[in-house]
PDBML (XML) file of the C-alpha atoms, coordinates in Angstrom:
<?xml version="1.0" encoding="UTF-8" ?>
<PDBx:datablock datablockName="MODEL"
   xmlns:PDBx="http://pdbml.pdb.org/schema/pdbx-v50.xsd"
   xmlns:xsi="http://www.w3.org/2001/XMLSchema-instance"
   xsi:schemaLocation="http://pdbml.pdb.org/schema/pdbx-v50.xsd pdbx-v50.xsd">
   <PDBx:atom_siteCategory>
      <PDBx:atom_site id="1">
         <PDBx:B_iso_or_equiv>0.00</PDBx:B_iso_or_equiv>
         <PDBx:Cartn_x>-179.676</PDBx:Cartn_x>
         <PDBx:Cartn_y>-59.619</PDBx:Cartn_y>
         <PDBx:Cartn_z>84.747</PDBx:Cartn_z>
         <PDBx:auth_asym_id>A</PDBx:auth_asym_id>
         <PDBx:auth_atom_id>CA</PDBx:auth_atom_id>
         <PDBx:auth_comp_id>UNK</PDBx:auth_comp_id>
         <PDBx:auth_seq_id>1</PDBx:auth_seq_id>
         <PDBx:group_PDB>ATOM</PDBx:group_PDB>
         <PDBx:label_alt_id xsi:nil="true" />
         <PDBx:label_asym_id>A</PDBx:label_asym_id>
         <PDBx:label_atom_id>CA</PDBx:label_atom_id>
         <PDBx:label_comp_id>UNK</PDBx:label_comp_id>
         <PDBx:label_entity_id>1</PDBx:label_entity_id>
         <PDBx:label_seq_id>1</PDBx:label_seq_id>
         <PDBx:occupancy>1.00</PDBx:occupancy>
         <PDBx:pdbx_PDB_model_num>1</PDBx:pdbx_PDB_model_num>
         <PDBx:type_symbol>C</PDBx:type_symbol>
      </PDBx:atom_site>
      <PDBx:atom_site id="2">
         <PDBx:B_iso_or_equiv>0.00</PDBx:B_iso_or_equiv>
         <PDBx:Cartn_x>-177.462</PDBx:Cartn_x>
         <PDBx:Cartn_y>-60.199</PDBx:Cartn_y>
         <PDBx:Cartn_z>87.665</PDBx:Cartn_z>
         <PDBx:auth_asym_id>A</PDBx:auth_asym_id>
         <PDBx:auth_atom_id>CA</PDBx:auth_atom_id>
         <PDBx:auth_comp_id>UNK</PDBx:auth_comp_id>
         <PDBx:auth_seq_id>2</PDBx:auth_seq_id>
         <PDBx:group_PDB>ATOM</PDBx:group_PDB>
         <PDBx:label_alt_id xsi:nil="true" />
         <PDBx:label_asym_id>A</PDBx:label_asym_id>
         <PDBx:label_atom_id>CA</PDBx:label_atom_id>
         <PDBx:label_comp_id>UNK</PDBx:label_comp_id>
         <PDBx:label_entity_id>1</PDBx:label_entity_id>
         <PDBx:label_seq_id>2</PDBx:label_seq_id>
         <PDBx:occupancy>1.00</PDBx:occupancy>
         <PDBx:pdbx_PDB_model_num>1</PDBx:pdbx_PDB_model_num>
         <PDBx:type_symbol>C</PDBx:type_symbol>
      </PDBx:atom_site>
      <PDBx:atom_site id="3">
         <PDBx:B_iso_or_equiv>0.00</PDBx:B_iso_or_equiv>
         <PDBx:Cartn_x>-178.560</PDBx:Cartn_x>
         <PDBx:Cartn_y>-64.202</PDBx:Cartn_y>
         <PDBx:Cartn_z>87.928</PDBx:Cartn_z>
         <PDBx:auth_asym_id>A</PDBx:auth_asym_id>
         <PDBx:auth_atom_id>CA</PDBx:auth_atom_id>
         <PDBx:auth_comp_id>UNK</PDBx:auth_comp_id>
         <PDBx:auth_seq_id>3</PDBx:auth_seq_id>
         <PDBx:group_PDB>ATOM</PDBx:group_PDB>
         <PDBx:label_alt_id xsi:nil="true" />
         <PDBx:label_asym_id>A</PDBx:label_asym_id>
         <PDBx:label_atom_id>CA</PDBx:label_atom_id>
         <PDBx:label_comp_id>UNK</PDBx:label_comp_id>
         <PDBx:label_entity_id>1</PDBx:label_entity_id>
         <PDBx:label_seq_id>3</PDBx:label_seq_id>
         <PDBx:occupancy>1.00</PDBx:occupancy>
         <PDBx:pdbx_PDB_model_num>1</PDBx:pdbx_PDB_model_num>
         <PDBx:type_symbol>C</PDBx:type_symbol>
      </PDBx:atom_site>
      <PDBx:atom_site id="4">
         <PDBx:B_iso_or_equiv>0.00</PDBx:B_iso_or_equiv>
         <PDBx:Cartn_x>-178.949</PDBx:Cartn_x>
         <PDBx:Cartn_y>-66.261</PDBx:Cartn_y>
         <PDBx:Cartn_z>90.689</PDBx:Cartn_z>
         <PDBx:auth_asym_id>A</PDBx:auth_asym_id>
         <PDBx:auth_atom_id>CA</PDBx:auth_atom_id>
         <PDBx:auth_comp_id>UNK</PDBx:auth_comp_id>
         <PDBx:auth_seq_id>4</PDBx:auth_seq_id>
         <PDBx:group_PDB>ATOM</PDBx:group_PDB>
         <PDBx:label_alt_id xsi:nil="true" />
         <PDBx:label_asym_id>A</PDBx:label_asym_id>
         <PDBx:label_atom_id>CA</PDBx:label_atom_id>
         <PDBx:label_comp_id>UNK</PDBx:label_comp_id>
         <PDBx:label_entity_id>1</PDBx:label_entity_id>
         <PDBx:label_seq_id>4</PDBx:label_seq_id>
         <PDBx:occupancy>1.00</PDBx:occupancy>
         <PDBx:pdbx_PDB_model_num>1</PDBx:pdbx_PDB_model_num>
         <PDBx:type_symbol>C</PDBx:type_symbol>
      </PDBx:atom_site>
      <PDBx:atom_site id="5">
         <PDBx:B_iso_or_equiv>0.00</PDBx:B_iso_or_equiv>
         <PDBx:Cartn_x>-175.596</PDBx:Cartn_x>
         <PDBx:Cartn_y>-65.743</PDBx:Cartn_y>
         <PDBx:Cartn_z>92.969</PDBx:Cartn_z>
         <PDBx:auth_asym_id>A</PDBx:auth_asym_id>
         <PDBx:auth_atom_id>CA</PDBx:auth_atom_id>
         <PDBx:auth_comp_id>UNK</PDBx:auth_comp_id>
         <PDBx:auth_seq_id>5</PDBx:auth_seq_id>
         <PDBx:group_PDB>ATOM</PDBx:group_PDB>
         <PDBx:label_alt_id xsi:nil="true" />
         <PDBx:label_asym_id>A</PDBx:label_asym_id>
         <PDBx:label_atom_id>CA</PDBx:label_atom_id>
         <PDBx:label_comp_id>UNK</PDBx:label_comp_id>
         <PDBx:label_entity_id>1</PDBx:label_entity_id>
         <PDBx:label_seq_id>5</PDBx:label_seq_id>
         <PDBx:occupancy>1.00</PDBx:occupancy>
         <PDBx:pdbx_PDB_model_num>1</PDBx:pdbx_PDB_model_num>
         <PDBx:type_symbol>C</PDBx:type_symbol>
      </PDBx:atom_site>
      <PDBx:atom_site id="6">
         <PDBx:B_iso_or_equiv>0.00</PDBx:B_iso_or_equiv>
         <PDBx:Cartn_x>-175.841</PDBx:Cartn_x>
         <PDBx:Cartn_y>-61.923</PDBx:Cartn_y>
         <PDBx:Cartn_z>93.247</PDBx:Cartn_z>
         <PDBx:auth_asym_id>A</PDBx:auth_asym_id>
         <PDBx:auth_atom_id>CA</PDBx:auth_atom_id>
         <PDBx:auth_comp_id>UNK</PDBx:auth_comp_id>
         <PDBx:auth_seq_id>6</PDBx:auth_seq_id>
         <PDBx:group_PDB>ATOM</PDBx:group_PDB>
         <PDBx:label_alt_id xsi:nil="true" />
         <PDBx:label_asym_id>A</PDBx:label_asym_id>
         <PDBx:label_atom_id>CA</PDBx:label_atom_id>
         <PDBx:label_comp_id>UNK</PDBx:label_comp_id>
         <PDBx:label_entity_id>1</PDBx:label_entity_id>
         <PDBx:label_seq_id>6</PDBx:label_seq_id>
         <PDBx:occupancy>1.00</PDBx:occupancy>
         <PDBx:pdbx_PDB_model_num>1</PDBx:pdbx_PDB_model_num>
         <PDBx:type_symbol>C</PDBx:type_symbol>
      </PDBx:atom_site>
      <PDBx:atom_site id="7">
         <PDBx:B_iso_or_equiv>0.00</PDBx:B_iso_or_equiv>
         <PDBx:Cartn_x>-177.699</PDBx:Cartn_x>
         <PDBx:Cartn_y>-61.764</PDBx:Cartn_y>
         <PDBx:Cartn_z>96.427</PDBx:Cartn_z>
         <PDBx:auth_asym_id>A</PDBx:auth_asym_id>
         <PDBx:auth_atom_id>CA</PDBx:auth_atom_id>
         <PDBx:auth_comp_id>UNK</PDBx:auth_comp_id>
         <PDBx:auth_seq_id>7</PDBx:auth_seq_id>
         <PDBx:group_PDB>ATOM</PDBx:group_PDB>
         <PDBx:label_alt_id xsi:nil="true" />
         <PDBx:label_asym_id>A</PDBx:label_asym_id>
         <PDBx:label_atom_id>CA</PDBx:label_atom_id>
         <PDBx:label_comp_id>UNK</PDBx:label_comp_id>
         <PDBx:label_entity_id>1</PDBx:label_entity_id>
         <PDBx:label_seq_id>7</PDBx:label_seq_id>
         <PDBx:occupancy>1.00</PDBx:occupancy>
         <PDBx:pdbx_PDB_model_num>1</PDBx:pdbx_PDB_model_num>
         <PDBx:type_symbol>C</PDBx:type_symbol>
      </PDBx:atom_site>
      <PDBx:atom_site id="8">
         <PDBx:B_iso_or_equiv>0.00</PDBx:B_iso_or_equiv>
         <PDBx:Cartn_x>-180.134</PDBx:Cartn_x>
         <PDBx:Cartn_y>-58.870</PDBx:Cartn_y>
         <PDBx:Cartn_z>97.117</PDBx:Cartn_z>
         <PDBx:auth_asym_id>A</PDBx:auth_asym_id>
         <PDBx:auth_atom_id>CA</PDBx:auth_atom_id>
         <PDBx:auth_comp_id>UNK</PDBx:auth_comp_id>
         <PDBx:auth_seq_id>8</PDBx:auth_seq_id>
         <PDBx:group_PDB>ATOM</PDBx:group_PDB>
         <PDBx:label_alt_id xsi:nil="true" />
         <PDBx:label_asym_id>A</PDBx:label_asym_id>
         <PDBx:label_atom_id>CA</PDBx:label_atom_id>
         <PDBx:label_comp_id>UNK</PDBx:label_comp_id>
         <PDBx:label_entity_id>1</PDBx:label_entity_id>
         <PDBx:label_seq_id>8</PDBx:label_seq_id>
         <PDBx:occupancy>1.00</PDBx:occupancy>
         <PDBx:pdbx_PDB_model_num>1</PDBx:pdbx_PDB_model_num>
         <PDBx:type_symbol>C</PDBx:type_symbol>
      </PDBx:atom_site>
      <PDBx:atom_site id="9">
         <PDBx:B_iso_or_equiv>0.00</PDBx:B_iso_or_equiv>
         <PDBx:Cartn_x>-180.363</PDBx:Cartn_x>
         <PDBx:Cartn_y>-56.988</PDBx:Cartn_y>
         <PDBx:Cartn_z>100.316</PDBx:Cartn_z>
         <PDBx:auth_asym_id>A</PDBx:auth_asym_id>
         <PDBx:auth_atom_id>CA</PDBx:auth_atom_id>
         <PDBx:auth_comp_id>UNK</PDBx:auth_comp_id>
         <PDBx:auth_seq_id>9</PDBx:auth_seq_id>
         <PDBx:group_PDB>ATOM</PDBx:group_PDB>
         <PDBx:label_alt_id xsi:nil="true" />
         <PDBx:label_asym_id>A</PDBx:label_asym_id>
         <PDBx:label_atom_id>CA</PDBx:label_atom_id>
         <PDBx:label_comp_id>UNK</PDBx:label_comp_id>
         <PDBx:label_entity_id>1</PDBx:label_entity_id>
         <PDBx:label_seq_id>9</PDBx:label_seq_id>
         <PDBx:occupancy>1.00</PDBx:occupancy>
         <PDBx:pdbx_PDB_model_num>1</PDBx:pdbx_PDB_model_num>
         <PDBx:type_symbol>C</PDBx:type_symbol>
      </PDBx:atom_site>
      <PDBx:atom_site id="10">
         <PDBx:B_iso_or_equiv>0.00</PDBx:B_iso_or_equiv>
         <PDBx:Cartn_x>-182.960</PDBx:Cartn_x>
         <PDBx:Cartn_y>-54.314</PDBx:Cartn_y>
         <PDBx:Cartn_z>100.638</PDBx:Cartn_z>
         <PDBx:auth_asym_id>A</PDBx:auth_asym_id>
         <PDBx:auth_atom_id>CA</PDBx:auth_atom_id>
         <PDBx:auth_comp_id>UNK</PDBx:auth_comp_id>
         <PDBx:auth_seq_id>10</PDBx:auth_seq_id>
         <PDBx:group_PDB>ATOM</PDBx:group_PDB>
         <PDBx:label_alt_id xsi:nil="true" />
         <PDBx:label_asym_id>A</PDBx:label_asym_id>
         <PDBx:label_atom_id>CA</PDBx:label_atom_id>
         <PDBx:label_comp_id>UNK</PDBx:label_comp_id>
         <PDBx:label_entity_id>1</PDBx:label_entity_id>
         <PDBx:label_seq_id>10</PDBx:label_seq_id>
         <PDBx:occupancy>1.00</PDBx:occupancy>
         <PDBx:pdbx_PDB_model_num>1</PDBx:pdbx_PDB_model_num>
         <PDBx:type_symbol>C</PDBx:type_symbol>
      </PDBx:atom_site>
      <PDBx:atom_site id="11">
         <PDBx:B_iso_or_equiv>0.00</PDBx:B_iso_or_equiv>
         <PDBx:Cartn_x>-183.635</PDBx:Cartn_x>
         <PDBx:Cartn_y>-52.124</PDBx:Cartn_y>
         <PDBx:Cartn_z>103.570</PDBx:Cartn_z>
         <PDBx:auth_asym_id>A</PDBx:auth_asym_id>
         <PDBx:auth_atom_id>CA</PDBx:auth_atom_id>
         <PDBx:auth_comp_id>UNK</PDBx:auth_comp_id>
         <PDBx:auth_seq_id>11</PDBx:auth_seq_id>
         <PDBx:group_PDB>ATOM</PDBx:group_PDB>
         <PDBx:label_alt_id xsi:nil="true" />
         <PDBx:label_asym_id>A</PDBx:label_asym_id>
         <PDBx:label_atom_id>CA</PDBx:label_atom_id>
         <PDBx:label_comp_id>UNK</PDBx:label_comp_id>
         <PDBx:label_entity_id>1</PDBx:label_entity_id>
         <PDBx:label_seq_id>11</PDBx:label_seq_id>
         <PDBx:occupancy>1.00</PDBx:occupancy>
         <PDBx:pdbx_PDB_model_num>1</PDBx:pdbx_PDB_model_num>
         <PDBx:type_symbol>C</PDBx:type_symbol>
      </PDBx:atom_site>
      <PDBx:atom_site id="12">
         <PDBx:B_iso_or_equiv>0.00</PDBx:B_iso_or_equiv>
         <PDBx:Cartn_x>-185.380</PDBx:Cartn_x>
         <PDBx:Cartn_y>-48.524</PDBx:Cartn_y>
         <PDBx:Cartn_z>103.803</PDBx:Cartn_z>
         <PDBx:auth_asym_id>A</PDBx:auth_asym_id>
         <PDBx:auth_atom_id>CA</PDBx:auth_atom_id>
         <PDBx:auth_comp_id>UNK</PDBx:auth_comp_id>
         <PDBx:auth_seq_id>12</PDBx:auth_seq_id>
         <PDBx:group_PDB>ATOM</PDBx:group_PDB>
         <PDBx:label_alt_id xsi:nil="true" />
         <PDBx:label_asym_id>A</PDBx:label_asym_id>
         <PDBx:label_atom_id>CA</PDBx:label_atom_id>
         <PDBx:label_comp_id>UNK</PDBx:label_comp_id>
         <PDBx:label_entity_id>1</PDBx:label_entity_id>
         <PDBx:label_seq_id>12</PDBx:label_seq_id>
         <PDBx:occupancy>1.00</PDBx:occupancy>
         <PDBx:pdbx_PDB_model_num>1</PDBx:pdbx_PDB_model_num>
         <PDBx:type_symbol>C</PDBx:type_symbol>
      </PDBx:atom_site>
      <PDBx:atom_site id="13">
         <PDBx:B_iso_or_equiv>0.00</PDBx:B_iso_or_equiv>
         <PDBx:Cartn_x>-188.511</PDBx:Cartn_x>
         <PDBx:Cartn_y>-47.619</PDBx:Cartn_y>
         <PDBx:Cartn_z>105.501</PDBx:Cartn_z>
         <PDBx:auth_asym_id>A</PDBx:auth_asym_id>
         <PDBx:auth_atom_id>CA</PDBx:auth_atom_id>
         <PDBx:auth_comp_id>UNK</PDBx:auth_comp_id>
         <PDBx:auth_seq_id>13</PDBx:auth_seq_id>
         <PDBx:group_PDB>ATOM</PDBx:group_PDB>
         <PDBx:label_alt_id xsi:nil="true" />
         <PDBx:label_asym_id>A</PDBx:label_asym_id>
         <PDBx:label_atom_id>CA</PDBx:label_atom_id>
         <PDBx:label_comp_id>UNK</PDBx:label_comp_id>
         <PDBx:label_entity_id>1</PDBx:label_entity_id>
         <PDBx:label_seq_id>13</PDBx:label_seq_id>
         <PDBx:occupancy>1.00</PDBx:occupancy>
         <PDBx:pdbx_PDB_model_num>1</PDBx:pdbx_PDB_model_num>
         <PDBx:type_symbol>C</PDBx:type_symbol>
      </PDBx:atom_site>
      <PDBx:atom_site id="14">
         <PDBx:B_iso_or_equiv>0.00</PDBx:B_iso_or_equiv>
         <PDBx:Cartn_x>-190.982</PDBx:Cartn_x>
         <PDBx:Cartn_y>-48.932</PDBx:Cartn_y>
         <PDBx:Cartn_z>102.430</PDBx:Cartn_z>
         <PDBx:auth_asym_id>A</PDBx:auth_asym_id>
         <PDBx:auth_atom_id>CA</PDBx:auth_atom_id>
         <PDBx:auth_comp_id>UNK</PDBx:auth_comp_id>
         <PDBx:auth_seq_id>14</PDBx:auth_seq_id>
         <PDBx:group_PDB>ATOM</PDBx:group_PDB>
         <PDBx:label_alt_id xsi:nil="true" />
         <PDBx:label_asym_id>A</PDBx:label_asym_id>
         <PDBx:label_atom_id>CA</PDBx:label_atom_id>
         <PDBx:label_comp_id>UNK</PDBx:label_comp_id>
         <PDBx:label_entity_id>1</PDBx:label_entity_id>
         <PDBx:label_seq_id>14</PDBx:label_seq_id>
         <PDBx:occupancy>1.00</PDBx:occupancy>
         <PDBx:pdbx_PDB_model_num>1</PDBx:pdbx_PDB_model_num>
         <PDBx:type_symbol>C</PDBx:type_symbol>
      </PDBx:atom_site>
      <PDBx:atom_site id="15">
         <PDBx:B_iso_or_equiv>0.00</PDBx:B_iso_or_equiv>
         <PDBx:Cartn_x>-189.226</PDBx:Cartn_x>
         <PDBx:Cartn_y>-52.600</PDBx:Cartn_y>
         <PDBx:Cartn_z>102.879</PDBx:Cartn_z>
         <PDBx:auth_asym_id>A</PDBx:auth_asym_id>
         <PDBx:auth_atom_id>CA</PDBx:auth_atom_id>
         <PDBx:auth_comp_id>UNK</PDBx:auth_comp_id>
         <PDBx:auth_seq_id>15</PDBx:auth_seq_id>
         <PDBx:group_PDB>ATOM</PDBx:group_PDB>
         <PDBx:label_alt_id xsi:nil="true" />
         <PDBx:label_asym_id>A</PDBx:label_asym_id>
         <PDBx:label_atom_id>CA</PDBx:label_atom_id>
         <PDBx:label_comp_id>UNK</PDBx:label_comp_id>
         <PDBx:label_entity_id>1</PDBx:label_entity_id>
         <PDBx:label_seq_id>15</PDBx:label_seq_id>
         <PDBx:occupancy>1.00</PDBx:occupancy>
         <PDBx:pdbx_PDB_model_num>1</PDBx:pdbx_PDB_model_num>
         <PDBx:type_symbol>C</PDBx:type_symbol>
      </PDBx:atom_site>
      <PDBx:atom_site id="16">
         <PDBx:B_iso_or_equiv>0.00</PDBx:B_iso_or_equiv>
         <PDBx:Cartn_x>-192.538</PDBx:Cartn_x>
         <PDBx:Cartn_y>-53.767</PDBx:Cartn_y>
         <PDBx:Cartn_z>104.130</PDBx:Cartn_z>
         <PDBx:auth_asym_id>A</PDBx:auth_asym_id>
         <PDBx:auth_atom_id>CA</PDBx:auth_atom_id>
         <PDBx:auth_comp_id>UNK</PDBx:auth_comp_id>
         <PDBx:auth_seq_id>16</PDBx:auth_seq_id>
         <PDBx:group_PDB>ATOM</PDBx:group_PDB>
         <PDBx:label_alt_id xsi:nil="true" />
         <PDBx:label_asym_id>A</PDBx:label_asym_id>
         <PDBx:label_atom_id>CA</PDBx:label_atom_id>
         <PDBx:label_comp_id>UNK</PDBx:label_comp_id>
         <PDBx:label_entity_id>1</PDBx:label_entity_id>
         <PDBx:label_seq_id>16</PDBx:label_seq_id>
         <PDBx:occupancy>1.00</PDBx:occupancy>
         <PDBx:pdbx_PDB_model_num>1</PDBx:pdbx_PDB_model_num>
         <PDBx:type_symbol>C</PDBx:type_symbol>
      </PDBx:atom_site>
      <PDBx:atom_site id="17">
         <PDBx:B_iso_or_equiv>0.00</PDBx:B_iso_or_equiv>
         <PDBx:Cartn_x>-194.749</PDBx:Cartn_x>
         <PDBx:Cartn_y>-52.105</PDBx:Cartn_y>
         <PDBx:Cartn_z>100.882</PDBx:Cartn_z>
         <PDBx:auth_asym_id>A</PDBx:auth_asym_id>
         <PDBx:auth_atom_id>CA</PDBx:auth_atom_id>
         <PDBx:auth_comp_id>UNK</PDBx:auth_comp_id>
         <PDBx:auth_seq_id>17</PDBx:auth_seq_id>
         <PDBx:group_PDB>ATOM</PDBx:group_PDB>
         <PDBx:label_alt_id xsi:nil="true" />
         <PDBx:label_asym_id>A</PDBx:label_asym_id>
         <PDBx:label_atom_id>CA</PDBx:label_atom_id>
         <PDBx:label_comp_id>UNK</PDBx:label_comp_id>
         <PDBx:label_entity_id>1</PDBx:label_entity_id>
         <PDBx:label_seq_id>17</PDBx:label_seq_id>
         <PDBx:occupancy>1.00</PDBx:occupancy>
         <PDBx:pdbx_PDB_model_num>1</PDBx:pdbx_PDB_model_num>
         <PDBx:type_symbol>C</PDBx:type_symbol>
      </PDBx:atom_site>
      <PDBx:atom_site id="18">
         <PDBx:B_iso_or_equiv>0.00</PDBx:B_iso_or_equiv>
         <PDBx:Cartn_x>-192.863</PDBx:Cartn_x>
         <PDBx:Cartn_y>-54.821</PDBx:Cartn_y>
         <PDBx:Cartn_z>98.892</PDBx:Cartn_z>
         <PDBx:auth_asym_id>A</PDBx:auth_asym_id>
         <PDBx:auth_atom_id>CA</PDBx:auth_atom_id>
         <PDBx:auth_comp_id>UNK</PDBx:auth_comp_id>
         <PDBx:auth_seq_id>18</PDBx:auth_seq_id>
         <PDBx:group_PDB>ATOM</PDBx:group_PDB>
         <PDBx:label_alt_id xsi:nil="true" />
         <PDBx:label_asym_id>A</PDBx:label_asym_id>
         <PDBx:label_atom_id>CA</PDBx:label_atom_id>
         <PDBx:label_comp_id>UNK</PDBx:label_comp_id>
         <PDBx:label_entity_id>1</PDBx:label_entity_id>
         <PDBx:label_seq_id>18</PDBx:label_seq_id>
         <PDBx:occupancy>1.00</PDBx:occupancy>
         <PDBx:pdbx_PDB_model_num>1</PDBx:pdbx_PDB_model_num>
         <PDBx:type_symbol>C</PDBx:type_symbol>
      </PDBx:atom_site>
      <PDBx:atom_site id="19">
         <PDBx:B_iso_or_equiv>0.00</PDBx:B_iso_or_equiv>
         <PDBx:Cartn_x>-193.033</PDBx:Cartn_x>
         <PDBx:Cartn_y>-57.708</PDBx:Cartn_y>
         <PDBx:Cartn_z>100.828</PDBx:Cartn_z>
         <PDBx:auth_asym_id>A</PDBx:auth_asym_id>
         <PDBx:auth_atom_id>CA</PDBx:auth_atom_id>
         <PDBx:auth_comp_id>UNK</PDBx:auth_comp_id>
         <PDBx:auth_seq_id>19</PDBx:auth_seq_id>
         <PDBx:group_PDB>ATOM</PDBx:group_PDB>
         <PDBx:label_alt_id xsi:nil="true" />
         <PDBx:label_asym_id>A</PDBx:label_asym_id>
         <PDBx:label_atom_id>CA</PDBx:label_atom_id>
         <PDBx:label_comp_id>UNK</PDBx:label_comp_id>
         <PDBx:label_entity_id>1</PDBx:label_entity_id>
         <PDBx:label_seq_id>19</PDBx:label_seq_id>
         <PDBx:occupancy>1.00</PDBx:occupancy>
         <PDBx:pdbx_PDB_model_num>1</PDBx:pdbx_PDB_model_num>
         <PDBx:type_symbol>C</PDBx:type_symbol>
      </PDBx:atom_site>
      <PDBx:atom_site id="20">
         <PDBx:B_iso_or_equiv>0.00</PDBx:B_iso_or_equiv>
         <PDBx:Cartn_x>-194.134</PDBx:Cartn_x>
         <PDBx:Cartn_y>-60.240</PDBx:Cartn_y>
         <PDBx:Cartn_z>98.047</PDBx:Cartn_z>
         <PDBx:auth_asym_id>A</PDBx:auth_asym_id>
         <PDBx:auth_atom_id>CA</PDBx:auth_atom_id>
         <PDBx:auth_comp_id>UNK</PDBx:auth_comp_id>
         <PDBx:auth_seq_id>20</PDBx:auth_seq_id>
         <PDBx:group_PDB>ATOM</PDBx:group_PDB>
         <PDBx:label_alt_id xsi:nil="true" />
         <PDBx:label_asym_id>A</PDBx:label_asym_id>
         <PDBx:label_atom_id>CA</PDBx:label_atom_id>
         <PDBx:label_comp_id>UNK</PDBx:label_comp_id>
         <PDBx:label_entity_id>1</PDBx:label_entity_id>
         <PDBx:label_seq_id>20</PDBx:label_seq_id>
         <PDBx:occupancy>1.00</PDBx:occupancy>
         <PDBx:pdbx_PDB_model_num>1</PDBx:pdbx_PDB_model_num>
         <PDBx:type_symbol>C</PDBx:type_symbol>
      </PDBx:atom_site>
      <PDBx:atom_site id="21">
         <PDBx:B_iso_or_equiv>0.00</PDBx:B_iso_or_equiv>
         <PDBx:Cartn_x>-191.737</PDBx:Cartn_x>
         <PDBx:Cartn_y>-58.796</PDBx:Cartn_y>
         <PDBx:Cartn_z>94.918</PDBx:Cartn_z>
         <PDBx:auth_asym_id>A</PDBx:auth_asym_id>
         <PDBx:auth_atom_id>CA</PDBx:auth_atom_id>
         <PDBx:auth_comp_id>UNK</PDBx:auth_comp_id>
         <PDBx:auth_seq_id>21</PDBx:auth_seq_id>
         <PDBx:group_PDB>ATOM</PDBx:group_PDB>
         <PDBx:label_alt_id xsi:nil="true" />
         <PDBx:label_asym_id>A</PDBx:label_asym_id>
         <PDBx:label_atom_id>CA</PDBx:label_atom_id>
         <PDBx:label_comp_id>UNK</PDBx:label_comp_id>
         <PDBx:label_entity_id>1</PDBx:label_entity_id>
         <PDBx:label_seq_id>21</PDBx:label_seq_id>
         <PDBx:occupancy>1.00</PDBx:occupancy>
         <PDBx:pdbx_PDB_model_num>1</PDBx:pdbx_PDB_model_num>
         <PDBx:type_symbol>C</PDBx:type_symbol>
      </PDBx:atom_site>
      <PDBx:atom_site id="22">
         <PDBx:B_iso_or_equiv>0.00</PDBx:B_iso_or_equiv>
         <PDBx:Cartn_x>-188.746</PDBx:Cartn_x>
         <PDBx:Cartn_y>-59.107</PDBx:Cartn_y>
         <PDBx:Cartn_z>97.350</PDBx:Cartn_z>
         <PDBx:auth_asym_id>A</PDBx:auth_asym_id>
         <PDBx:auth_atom_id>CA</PDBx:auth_atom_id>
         <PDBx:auth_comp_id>UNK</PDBx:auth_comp_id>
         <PDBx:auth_seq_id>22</PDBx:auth_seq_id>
         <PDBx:group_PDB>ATOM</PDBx:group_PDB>
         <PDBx:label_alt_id xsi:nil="true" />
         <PDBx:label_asym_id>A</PDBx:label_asym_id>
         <PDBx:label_atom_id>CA</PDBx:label_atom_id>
         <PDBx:label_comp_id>UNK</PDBx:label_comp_id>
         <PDBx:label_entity_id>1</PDBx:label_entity_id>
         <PDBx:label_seq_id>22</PDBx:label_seq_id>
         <PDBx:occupancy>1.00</PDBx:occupancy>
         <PDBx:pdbx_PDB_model_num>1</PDBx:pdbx_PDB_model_num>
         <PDBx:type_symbol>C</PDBx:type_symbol>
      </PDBx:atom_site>
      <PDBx:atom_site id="23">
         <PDBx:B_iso_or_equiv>0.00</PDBx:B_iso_or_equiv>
         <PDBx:Cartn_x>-190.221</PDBx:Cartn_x>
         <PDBx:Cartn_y>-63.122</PDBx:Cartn_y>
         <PDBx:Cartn_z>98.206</PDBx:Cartn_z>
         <PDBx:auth_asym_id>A</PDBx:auth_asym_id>
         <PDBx:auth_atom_id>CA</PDBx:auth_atom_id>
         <PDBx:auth_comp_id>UNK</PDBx:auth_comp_id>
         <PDBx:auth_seq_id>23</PDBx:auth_seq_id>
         <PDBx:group_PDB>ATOM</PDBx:group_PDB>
         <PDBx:label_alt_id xsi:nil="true" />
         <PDBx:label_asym_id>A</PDBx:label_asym_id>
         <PDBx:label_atom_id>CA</PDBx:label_atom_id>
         <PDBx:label_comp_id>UNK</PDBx:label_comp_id>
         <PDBx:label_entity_id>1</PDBx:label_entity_id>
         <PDBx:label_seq_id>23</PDBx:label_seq_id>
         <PDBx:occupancy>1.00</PDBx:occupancy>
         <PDBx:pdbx_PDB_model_num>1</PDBx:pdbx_PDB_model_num>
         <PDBx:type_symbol>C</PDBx:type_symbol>
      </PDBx:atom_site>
      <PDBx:atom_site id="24">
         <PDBx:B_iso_or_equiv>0.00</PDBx:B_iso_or_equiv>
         <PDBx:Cartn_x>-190.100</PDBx:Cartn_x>
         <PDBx:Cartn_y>-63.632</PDBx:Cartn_y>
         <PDBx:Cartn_z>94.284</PDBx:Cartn_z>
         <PDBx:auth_asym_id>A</PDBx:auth_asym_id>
         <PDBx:auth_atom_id>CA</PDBx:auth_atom_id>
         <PDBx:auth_comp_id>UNK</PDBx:auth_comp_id>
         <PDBx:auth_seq_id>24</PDBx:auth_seq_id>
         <PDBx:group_PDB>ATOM</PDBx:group_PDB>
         <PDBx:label_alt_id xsi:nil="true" />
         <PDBx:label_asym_id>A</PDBx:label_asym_id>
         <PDBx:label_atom_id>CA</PDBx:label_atom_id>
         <PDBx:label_comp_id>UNK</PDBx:label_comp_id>
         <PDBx:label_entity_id>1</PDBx:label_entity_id>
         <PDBx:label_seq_id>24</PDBx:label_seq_id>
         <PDBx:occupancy>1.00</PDBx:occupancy>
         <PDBx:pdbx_PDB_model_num>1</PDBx:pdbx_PDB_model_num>
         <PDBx:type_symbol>C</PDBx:type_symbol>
      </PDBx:atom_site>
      <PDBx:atom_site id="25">
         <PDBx:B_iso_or_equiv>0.00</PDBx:B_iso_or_equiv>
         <PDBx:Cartn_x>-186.823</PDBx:Cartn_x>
         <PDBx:Cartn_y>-62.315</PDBx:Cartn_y>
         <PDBx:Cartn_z>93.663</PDBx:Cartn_z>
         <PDBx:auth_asym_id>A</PDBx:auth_asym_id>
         <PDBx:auth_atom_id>CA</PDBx:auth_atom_id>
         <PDBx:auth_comp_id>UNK</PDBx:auth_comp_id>
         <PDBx:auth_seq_id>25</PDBx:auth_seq_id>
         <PDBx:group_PDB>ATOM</PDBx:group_PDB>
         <PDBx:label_alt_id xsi:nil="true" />
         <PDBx:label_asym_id>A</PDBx:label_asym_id>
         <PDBx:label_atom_id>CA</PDBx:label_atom_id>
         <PDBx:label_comp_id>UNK</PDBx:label_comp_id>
         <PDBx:label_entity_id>1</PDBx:label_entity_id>
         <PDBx:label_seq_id>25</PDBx:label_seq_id>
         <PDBx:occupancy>1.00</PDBx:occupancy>
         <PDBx:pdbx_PDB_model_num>1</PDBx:pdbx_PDB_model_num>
         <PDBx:type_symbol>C</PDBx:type_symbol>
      </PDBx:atom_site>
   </PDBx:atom_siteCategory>
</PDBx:datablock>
């Protein structure tokens, strides 16, 4: 929805639970 030049940053103490969703996106 927000395409390709929104970048993503995550943080929080479950970053590592999503490891390979936050490699796709």
């Amino acid at each position: 929805l927000i395409g390709d030049k929104c970048q993503l940053v995550i943080g929080g103490q479950a970053v590592a639970s999503f490891s390979q969703v936050l490699d796709d996106v």
